[in-house]
Protein backbone atom coordinates (compact mmCIF):
# COMPACT_ATOMS: atom_id res chain seq x y z
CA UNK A 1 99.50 90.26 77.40
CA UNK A 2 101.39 90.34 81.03
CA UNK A 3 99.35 93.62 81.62
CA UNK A 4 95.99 92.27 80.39
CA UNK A 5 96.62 89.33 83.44
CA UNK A 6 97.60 91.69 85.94
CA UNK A 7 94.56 93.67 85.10
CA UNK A 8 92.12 90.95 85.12
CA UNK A 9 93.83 89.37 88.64
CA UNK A 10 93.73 93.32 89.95
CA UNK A 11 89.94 93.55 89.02
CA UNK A 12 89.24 90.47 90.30
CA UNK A 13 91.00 90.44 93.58
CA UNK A 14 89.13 93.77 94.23
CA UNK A 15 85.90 92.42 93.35
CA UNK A 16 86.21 89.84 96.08
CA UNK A 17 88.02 91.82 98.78
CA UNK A 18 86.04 95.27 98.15
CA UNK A 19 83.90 95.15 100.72
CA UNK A 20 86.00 93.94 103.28
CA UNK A 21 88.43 96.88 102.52
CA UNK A 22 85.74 99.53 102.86
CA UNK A 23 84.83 98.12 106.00
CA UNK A 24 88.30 97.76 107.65
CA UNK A 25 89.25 101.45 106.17
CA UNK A 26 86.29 103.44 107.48
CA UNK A 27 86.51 101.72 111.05
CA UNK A 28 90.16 102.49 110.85
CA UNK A 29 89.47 106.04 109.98
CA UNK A 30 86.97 106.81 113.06
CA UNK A 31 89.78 104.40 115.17
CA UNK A 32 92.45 106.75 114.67
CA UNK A 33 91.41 109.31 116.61
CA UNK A 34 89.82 107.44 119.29
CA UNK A 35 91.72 108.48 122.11
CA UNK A 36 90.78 112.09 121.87
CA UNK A 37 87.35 110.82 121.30
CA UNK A 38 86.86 108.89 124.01
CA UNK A 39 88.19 111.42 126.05
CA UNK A 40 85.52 114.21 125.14
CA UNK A 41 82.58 111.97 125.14
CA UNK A 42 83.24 110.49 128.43
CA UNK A 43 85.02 112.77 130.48
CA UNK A 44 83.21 111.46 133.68
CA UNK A 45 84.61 108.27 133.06
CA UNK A 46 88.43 109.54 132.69
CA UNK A 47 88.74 112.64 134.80
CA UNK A 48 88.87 113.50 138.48
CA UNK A 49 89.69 116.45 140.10
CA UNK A 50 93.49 117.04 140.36
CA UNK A 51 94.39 114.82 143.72
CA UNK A 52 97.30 115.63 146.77
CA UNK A 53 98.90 112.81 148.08
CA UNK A 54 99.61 108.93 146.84
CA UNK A 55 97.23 106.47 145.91
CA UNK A 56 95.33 103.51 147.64
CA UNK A 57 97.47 99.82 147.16
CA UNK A 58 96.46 98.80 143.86
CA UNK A 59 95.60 95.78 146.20
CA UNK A 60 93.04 97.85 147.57
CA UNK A 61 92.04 98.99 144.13
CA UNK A 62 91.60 96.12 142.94
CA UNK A 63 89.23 94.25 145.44
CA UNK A 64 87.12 97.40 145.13
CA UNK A 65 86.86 97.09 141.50
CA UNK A 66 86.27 93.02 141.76
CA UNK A 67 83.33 94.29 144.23
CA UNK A 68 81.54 95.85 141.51
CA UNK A 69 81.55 93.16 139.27
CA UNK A 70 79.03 90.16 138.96
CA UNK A 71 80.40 86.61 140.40
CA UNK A 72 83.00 84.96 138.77
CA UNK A 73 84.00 88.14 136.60
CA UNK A 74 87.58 88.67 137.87
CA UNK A 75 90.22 91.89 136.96
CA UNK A 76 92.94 90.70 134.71
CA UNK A 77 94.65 93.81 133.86
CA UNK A 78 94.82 97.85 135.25
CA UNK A 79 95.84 100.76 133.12
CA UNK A 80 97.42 103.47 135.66
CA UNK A 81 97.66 107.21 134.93
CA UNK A 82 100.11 109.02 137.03
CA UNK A 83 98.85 112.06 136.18
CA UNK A 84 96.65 113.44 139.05
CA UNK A 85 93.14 113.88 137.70
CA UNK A 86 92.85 110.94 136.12
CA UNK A 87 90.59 107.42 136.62
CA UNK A 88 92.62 103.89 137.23
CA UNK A 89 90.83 101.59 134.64
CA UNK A 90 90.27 97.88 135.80
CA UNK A 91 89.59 95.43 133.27
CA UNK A 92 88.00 92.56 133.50
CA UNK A 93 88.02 90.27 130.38
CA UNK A 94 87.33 86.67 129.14
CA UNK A 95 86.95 85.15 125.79
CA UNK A 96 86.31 82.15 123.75
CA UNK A 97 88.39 82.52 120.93
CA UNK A 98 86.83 79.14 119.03
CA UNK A 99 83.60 81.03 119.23
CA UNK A 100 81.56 82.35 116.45
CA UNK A 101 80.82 86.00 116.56
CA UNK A 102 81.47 88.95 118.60
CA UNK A 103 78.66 88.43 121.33
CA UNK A 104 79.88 84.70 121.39
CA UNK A 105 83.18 85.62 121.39
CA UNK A 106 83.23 87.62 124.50
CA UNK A 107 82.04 86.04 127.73
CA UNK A 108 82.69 89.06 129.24
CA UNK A 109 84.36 92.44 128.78
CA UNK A 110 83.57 95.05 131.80
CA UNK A 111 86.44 98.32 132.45
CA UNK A 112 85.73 99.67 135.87
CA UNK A 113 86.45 103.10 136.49
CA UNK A 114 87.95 104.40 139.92
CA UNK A 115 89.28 107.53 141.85
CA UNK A 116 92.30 105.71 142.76
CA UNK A 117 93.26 108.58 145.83
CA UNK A 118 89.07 107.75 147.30
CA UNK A 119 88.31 104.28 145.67
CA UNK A 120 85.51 105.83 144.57
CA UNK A 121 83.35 104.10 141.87
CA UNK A 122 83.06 106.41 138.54
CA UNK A 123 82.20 104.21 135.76
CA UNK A 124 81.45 101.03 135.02
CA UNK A 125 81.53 100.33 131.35
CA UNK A 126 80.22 97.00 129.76
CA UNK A 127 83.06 97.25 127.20
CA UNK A 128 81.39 93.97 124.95
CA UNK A 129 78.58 96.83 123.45
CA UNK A 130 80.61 100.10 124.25
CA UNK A 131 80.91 102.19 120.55
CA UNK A 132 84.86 102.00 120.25
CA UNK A 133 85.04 98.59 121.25
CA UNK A 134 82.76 97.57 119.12
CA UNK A 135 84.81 99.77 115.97
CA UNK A 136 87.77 98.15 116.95
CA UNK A 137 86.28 94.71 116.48
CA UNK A 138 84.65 95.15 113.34
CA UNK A 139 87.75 96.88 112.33
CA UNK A 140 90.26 93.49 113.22
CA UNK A 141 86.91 90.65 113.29
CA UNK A 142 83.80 92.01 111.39
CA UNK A 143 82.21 90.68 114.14
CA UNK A 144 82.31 87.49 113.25
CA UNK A 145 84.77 86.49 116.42
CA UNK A 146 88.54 85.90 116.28
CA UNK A 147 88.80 82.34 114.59
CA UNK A 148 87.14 83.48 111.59
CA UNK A 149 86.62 87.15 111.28
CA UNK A 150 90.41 87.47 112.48
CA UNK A 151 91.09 85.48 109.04
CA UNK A 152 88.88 87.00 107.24
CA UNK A 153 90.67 90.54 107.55
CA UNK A 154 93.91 89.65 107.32
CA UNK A 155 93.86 87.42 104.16
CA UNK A 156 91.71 90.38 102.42
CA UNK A 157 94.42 92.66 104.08
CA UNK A 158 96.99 90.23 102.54
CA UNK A 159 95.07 90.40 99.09
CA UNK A 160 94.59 94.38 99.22
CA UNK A 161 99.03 94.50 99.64
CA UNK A 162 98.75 92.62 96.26
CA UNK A 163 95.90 94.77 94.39
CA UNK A 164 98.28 98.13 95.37
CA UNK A 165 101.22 96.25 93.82
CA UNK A 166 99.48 95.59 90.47
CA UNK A 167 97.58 99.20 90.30
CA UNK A 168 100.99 100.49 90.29
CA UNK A 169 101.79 98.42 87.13
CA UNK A 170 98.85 99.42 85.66
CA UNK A 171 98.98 102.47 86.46
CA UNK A 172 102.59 103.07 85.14
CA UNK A 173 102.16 105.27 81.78
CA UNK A 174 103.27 103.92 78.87
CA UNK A 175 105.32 107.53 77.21
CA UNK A 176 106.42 109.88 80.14
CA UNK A 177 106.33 112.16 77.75
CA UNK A 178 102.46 112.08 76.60
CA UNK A 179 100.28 115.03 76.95
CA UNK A 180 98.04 112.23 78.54
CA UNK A 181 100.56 111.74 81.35
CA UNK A 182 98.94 114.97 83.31
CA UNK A 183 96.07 112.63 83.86
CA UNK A 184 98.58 110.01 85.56
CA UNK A 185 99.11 112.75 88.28
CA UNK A 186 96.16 115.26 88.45
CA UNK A 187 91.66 114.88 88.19
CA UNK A 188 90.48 117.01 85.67
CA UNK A 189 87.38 117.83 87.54
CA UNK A 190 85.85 119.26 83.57
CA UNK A 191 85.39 115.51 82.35
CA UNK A 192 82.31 113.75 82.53
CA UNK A 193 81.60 111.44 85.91
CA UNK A 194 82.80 108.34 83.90
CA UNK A 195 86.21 109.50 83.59
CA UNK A 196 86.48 111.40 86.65
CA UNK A 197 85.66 108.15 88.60
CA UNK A 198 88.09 106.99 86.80
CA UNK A 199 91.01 109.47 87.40
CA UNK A 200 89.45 109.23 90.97
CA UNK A 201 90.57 105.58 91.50
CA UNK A 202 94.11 105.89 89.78
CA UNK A 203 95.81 109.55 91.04
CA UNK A 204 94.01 108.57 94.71
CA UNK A 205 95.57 105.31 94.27
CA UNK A 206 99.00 106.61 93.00
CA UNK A 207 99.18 108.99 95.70
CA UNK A 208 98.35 107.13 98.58
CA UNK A 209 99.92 103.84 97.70
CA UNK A 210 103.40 104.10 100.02
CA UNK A 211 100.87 104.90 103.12
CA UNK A 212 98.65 102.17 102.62
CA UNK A 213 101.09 99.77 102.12
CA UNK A 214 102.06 101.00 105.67
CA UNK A 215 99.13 100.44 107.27
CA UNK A 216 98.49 96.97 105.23
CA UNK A 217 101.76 96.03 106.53
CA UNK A 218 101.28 97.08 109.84
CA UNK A 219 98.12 95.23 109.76
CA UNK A 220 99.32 91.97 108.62
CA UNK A 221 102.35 92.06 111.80
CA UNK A 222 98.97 92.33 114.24
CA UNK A 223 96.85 89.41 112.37
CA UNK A 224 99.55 86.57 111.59
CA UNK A 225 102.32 85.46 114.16
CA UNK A 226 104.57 83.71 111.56
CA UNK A 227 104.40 86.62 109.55
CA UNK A 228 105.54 89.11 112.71
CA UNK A 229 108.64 87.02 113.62
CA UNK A 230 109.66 87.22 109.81
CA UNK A 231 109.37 90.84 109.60
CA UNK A 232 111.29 90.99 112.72
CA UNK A 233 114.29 89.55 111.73
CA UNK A 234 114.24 90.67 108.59
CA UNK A 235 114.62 94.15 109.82
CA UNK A 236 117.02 92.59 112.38
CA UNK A 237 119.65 91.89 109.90
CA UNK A 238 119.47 94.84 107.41
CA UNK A 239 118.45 97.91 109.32
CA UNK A 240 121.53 99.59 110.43
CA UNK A 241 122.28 100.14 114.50
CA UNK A 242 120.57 96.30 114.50
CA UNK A 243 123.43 94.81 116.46
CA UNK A 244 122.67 93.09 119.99
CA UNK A 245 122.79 95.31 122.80
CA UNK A 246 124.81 96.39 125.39
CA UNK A 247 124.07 94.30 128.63
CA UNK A 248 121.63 95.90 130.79
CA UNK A 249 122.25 97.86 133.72
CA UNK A 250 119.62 97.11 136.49
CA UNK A 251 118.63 100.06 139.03
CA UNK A 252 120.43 100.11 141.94
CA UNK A 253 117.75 101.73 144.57
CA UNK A 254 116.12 99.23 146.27
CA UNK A 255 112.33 98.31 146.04
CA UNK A 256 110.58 99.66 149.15
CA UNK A 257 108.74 96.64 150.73
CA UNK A 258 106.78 98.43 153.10
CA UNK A 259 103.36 97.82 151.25
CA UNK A 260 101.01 94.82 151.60
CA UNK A 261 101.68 92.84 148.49
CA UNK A 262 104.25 92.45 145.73
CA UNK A 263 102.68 94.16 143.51
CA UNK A 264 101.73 97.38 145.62
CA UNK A 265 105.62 97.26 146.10
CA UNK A 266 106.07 97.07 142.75
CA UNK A 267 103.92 99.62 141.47
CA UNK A 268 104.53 101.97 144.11
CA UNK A 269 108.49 101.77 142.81
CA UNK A 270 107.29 102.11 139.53
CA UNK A 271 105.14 105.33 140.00
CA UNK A 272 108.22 107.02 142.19
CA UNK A 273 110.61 106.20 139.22
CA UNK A 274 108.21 108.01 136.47
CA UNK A 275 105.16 110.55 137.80
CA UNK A 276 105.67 111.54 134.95
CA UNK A 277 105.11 108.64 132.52
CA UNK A 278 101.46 108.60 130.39
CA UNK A 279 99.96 105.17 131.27
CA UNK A 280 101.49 101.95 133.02
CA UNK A 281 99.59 98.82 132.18
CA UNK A 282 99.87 95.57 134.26
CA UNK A 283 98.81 92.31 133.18
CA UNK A 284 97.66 90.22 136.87
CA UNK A 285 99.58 86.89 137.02
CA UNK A 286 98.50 83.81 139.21
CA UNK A 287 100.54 84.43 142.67
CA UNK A 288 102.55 80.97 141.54
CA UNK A 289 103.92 83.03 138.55
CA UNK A 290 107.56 83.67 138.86
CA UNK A 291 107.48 87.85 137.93
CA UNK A 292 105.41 90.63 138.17
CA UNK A 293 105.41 92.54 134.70
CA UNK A 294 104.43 96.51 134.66
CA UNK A 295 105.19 98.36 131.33
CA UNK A 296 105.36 102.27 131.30
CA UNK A 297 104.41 103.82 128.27
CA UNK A 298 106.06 107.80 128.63
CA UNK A 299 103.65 109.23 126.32
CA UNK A 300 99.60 107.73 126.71
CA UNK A 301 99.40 107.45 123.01
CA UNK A 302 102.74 105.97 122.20
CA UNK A 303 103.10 102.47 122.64
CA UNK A 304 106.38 102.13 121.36
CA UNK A 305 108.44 104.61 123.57
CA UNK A 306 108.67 102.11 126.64
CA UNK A 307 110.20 100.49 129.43
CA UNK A 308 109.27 97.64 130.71
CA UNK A 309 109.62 96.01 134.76
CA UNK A 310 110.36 92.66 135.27
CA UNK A 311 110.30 91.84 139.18
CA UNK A 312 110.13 88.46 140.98
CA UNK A 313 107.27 87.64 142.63
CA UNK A 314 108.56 86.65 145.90
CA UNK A 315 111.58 89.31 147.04
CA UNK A 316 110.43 91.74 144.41
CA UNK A 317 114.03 92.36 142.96
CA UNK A 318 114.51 93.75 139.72
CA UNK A 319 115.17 91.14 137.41
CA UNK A 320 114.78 92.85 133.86
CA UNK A 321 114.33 95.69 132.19
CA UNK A 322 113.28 96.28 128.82
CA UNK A 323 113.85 99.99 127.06
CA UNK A 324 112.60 100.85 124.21
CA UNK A 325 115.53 103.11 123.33
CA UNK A 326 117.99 99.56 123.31
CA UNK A 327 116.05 97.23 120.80
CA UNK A 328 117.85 95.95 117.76
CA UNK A 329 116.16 97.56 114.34
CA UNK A 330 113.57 94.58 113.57
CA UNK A 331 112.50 94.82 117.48
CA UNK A 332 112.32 98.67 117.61
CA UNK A 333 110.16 98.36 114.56
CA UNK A 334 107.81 95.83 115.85
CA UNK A 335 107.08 97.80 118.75
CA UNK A 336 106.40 100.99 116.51
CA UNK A 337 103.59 98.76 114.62
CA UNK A 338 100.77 100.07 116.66
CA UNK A 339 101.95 103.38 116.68
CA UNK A 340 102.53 102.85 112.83
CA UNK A 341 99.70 101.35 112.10
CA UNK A 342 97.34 104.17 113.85
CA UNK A 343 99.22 107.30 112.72
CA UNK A 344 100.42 108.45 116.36
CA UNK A 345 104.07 107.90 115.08
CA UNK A 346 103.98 111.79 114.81
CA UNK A 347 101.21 112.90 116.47
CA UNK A 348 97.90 114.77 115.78
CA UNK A 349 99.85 115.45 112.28
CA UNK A 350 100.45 111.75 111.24
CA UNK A 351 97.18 110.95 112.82
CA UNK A 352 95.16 113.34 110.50
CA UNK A 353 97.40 111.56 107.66
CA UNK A 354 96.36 107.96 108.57
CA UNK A 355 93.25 108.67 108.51
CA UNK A 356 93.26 110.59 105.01
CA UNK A 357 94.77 107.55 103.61
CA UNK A 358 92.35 105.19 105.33
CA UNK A 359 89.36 106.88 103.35
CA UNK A 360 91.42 106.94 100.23
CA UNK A 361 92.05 102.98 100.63
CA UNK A 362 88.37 102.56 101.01
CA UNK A 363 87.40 104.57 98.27
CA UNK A 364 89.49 102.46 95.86
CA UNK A 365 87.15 99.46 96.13
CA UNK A 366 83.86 101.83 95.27
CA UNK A 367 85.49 103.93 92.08
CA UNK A 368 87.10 100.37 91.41
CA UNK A 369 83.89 98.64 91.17
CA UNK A 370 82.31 101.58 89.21
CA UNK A 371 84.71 101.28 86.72
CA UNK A 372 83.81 97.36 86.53
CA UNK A 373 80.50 98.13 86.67
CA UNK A 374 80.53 100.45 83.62
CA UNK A 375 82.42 98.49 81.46
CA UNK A 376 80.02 95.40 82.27
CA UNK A 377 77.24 97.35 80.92
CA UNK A 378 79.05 98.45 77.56
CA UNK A 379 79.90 95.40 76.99
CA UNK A 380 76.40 94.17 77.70
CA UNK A 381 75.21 96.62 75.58
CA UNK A 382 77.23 95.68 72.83
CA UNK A 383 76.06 92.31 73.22
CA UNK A 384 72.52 93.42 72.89
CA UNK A 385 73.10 95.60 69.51
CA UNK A 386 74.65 92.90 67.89
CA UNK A 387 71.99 90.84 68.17
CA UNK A 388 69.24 93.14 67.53
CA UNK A 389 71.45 94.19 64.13
């Protein structure tokens, strides 16, 4: 009787979150390896031949990039690549998250693409219609804009954590020692379609289910706040090593100030302390805020192997800085989430494995529905006999 509930809420659940899976799987497979992708189909936009010498002030930079950009569209943050043949990006970005909707929900979204040795102009991308951009939304909104697609996702995501819990219990055999077992763990490709659909949706979903619960997981940390600061301190308090840190030691070389602005001080300190990190990002701040923020990723595609500069605005001191390598459990975890959640954890290996289980997660919708489907027509079928006999 428990089972025959469980079975009925699994079917159910599916039924109403199906397509919504498929949809967040697929973009998530084609997502995973954007990076490389974007890399090979715009090479203009990310390349330059290898430079000599330092760059322009990112003060510089920036007024070059603003110059490109319609009236009122302003640079908010900068991704800079140490390496030497690489493009500074310049974004420039402004929403309306109460609107309805990706075009809605974007007022603008331009990335501006410069030699940062020359200043010279590469790219200008309008990143609102741009292909992986517009994956990426459809993959956390549907398009539908933050308020409600954002919802949307992560409830179904919320849903699809509870379907994977309750194929598990249905999927559990019954005698371990069965000759029908086999088909617990292994497709009999010899069966008719029926039952290989069938076999399809259970050993896929046996075999993948620790994965997707990952990336579910992961997902749900991205989409609701409350539920992030839980699964924090959760981890806080039972992962081992989780105990507060030793106080921080701040650099002791000075920050050079012999640049025009804070922040081409501050960058310029950054860049001398790691040429050989993969991407710093800086968020701009209104000149009345108290710090300028840069976080160094060391490897491009790891977002959780970090530190992070905290320096004040006015003297540009050190005030803080955040390492990766010194987070309690819960913190270290949260900061893995992207990294997690995309498969670059490990590399091009745990890439190729995200995205494996991706398309396995949204195949269980389509053999799921099959299976409903079929059944619905016996039973219809049955139906009809009856009262033809």
């Amino acid at each position: 009787m428990i089972k025959k509930g469980i079975l009925w809420l699994h079917k159910w659940l599916g039924i109403l979150t199906g397509i919504v899976i498929v949809v967040v799987s697929l973009t998530g497979c084609l997502y995973t390896f954007q990076d490389e992708l974007k890399l090979w189909v715009y090479p203009h936009k990310y390349y330059i031949a290898e430079q000599q010498g330092t760059p322009l002030p990112i003060s510089e930079l920036t007024a070059i990039a603003e110059s490109q950009l319609p009236q009122g569209e302003k640079v908010s943050r900068i991704d800079v690549y140490p390496a030497k043949n690489r493009t500074w990006i310049f974004r420039a970005l402004d929403t309306d998250e109460d609107a309805f909707g990706h075009w809605n929900y974007y007022r603008y979204y331009k990335r501006v693409f410069l030699n940062p040795y020359t200043g010279e102009l590469r790219s200008i991308e309008n990143s609102k219609t741009e292909f992986f951009q517009v994956v990426l939304q459809l993959h956390m909104n549907l398009l539908l804009g933050k308020k409600v697609g954002h919802a949307v996702v992560g409830y179904s995501t919320a849903i699809f954590v509870l379907i994977l819990i309750s194929g598990l219990v249905l999927w559990w055999p019954k005698k371990w020692k069965s000759k029908k077992l086999k088909r617990s763990f292994w497709i009999d490709r010899k069966v008719k379609w029926k039952r290989l659909n069938y076999d399809l949706h259970n050993v896929v979903g046996f075999y993948s289910l620790l994965l997707a619960l990952v990336l579910a997981i992961t997902g749900l940390v991205f989409t609701f706040p409350s539920f992030k600061k839980g699964y924090t301190t959760f981890f806080n308090t039972v992962l081992p090593y989780s105990k507060p840190t030793k106080p921080q030691v701040l650099p002791t070389s000075p920050v050079n100030l012999s640049r025009a602005t804070p922040l081409d001080n501050a960058l310029h300190y950054t860049l001398t302390q790691h040429p050989d990190a993969g991407i710093m990002s800086i968020r701009l701040r209104k000149k009345t805020a108290p710090e300028i923020d840069i976080q160094v990723r060391m490897s491009e595609q790891r977002s959780g192997d970090f530190k992070w500069y905290y320096f004040d605005q006015k003297t540009v001191e050190i005030n803080q800085v955040k390492s990766s390598t010194t987070l309690q459990g819960g913190d270290k975890l949260q900061a893995l989430n992207f990294d997690l959640h995309t498969g670059n954890i490990g590399g091009m290996g745990t890439k190729i494995l995200a995205f494996i289980v991706s398309l396995c997660c949204a195949s269980l919708p389509i053999t799921g529905y099959i299976i409903w489907w079929n059944k619905s027509r016996k039973k219809h079928r049955k139906g009809v006999s009856r009262k033809i006999q």
